[in-house]
Protein backbone atom coordinates (compact mmCIF):
# COMPACT_ATOMS: atom_id res chain seq x y z
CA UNK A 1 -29.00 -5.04 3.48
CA UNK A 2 -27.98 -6.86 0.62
CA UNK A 3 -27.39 -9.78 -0.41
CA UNK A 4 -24.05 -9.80 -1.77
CA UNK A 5 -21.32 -11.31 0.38
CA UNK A 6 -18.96 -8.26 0.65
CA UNK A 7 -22.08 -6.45 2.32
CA UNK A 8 -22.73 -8.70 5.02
CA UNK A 9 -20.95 -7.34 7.67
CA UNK A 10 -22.35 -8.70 10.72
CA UNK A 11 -23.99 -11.90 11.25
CA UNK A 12 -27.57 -12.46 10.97
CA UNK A 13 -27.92 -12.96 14.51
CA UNK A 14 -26.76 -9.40 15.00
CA UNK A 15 -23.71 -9.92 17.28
CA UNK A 16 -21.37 -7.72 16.81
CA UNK A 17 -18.56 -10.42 15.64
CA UNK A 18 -17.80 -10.35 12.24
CA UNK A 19 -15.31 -10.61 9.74
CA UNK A 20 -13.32 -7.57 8.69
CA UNK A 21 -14.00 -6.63 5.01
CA UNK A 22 -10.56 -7.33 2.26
CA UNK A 23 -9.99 -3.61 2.37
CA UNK A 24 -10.74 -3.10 5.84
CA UNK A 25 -8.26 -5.66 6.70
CA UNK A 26 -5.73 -4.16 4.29
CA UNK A 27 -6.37 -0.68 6.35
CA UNK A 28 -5.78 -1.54 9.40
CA UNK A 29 -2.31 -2.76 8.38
CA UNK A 30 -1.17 0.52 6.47
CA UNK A 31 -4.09 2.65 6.59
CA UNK A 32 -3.35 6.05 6.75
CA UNK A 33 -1.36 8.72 5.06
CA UNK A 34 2.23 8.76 6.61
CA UNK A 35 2.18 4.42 6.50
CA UNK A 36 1.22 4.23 2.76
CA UNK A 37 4.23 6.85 2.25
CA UNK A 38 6.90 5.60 4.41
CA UNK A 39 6.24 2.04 1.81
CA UNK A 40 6.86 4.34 -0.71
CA UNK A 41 9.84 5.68 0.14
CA UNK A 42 11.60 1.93 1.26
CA UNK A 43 10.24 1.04 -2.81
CA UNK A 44 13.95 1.66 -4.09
CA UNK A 45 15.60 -0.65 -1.30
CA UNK A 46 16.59 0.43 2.62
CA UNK A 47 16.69 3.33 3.78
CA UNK A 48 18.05 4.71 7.47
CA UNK A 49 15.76 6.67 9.82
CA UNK A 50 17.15 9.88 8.97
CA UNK A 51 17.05 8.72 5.09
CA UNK A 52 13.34 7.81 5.40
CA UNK A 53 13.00 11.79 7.35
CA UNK A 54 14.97 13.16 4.42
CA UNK A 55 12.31 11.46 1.91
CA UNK A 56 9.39 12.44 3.84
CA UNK A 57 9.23 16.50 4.31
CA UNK A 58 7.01 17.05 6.96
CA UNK A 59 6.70 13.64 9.00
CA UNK A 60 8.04 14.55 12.74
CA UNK A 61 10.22 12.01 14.38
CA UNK A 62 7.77 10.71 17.07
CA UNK A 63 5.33 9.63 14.05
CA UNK A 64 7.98 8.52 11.87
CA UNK A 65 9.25 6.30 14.73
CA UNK A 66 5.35 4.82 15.61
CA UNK A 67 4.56 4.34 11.74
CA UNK A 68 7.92 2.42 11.46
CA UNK A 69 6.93 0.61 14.33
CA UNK A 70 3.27 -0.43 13.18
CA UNK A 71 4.50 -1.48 9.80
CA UNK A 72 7.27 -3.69 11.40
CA UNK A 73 4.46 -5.21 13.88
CA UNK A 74 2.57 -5.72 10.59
CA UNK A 75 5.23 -7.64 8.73
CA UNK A 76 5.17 -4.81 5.95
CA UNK A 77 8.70 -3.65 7.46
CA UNK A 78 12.20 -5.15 8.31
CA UNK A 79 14.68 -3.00 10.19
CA UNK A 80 18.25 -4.30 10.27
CA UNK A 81 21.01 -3.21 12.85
CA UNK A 82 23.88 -1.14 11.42
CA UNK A 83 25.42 0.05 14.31
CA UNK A 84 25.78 -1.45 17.53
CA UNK A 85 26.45 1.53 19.99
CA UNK A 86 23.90 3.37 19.62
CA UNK A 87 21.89 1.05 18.12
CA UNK A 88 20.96 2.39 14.69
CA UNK A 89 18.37 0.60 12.55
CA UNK A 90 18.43 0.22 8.25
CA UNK A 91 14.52 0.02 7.13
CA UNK A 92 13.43 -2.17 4.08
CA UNK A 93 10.05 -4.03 2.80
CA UNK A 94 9.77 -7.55 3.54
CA UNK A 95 7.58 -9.36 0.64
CA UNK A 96 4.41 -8.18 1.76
CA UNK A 97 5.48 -4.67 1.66
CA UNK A 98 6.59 -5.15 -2.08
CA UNK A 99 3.26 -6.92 -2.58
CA UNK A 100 2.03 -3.68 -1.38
CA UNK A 101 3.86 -1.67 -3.92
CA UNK A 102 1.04 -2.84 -6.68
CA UNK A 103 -1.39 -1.13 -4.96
CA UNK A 104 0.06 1.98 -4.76
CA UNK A 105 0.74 2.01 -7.93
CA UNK A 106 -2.91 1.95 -8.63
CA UNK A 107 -3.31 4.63 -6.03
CA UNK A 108 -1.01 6.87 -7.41
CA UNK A 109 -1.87 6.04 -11.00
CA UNK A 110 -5.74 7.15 -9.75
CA UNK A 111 -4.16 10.60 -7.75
CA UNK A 112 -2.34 11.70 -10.82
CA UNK A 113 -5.38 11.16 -13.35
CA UNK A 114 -7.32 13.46 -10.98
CA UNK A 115 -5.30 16.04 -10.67
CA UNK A 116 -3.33 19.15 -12.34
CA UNK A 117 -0.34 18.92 -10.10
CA UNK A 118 0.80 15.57 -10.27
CA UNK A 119 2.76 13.57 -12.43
CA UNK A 120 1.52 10.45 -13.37
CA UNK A 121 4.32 7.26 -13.67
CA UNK A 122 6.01 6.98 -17.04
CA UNK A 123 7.59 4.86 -19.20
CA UNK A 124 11.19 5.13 -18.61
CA UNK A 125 12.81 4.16 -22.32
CA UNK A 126 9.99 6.23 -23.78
CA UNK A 127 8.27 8.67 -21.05
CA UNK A 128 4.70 7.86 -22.02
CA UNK A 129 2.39 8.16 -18.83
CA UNK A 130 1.46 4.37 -17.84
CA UNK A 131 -1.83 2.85 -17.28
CA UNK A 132 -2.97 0.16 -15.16
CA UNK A 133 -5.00 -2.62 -16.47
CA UNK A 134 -6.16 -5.62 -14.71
CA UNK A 135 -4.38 -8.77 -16.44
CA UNK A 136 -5.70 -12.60 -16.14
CA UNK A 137 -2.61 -14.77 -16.13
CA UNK A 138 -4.67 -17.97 -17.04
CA UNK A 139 -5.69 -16.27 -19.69
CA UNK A 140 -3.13 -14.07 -20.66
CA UNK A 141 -5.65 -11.07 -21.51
CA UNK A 142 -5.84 -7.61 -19.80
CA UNK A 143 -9.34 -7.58 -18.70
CA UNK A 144 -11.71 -5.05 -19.72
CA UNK A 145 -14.12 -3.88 -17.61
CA UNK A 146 -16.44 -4.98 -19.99
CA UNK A 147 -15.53 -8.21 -19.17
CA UNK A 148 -15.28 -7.65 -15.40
CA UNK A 149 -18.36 -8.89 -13.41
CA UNK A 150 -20.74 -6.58 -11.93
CA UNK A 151 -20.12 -7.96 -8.51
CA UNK A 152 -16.40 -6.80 -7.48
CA UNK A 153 -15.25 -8.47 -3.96
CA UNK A 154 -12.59 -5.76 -2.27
């Protein structure tokens, strides 16, 4: 094992308490496919359930309804009444969900560098393909990763 802090995963006494790792944490709040794309979709503002089923070919109701669910639960999600009878629910981000659009950004920035079929983001007043750099405000640099330390804490 060793000795960096982001590999010590259980306590030396070997219980099995421990504290969940940054990423792990971040996981278990949106960690799996249809989550990380229904975040996606709400990016441009609220969207109705049959909106977000519009946006998201393949995503059957039942699993649409639970992700929805689990992101609301994880304060990622809002929904907002629009109709009383039936009830009828508008979806949007709170400000964690937003914060969450950085990341995927990243994530889809590192899909469409590995791959023929996707497009990557672009520049919308010139269309060049964007990059994402790491960016000390302190400092006001991008950082290199050069500069970065060897030791990275997720």
């Amino acid at each position: 094992m060793s000795d960096r802090p982001h590999d010590q995963r259980l306590p030396r006494d070997g219980s099995a308490d421990r504290r969940p790792l940054p990423l792990e944490a971040a996981l278990d709040r949106v960690g799996d496919r249809w989550s990380l794309l229904v975040v996606e979709a709400l990016l441009d503002g609220p969207r109705r359930f049959g909106e977000l089923g519009d946006a998201l070919p393949g995503i059957a109701p039942n699993i649409l309804t639970d992700r929805l669910r689990r992101l609301e639960r994880g304060g990622i999600v809002r929904s907002t009444p629009y109709q009383e009878r039936p009830t009828r629910l508008a979806y949007s981000l709170t400000a964690d969900g937003r914060d969450l659009a950085s990341a995927l950004r990243l994530l889809a920035d590192w899909g469409a560098r590995r791959s023929s079929d996707a497009e990557p983001l672009r520049h919308a007043t010139c269309g060049t393909p964007l990059e994402a750099r790491w960016y000390c405000p302190t400092c006001t640099i991008v950082v290199e990763d050069a500069d970065a330390p060897d030791e990275r804490y997720l």
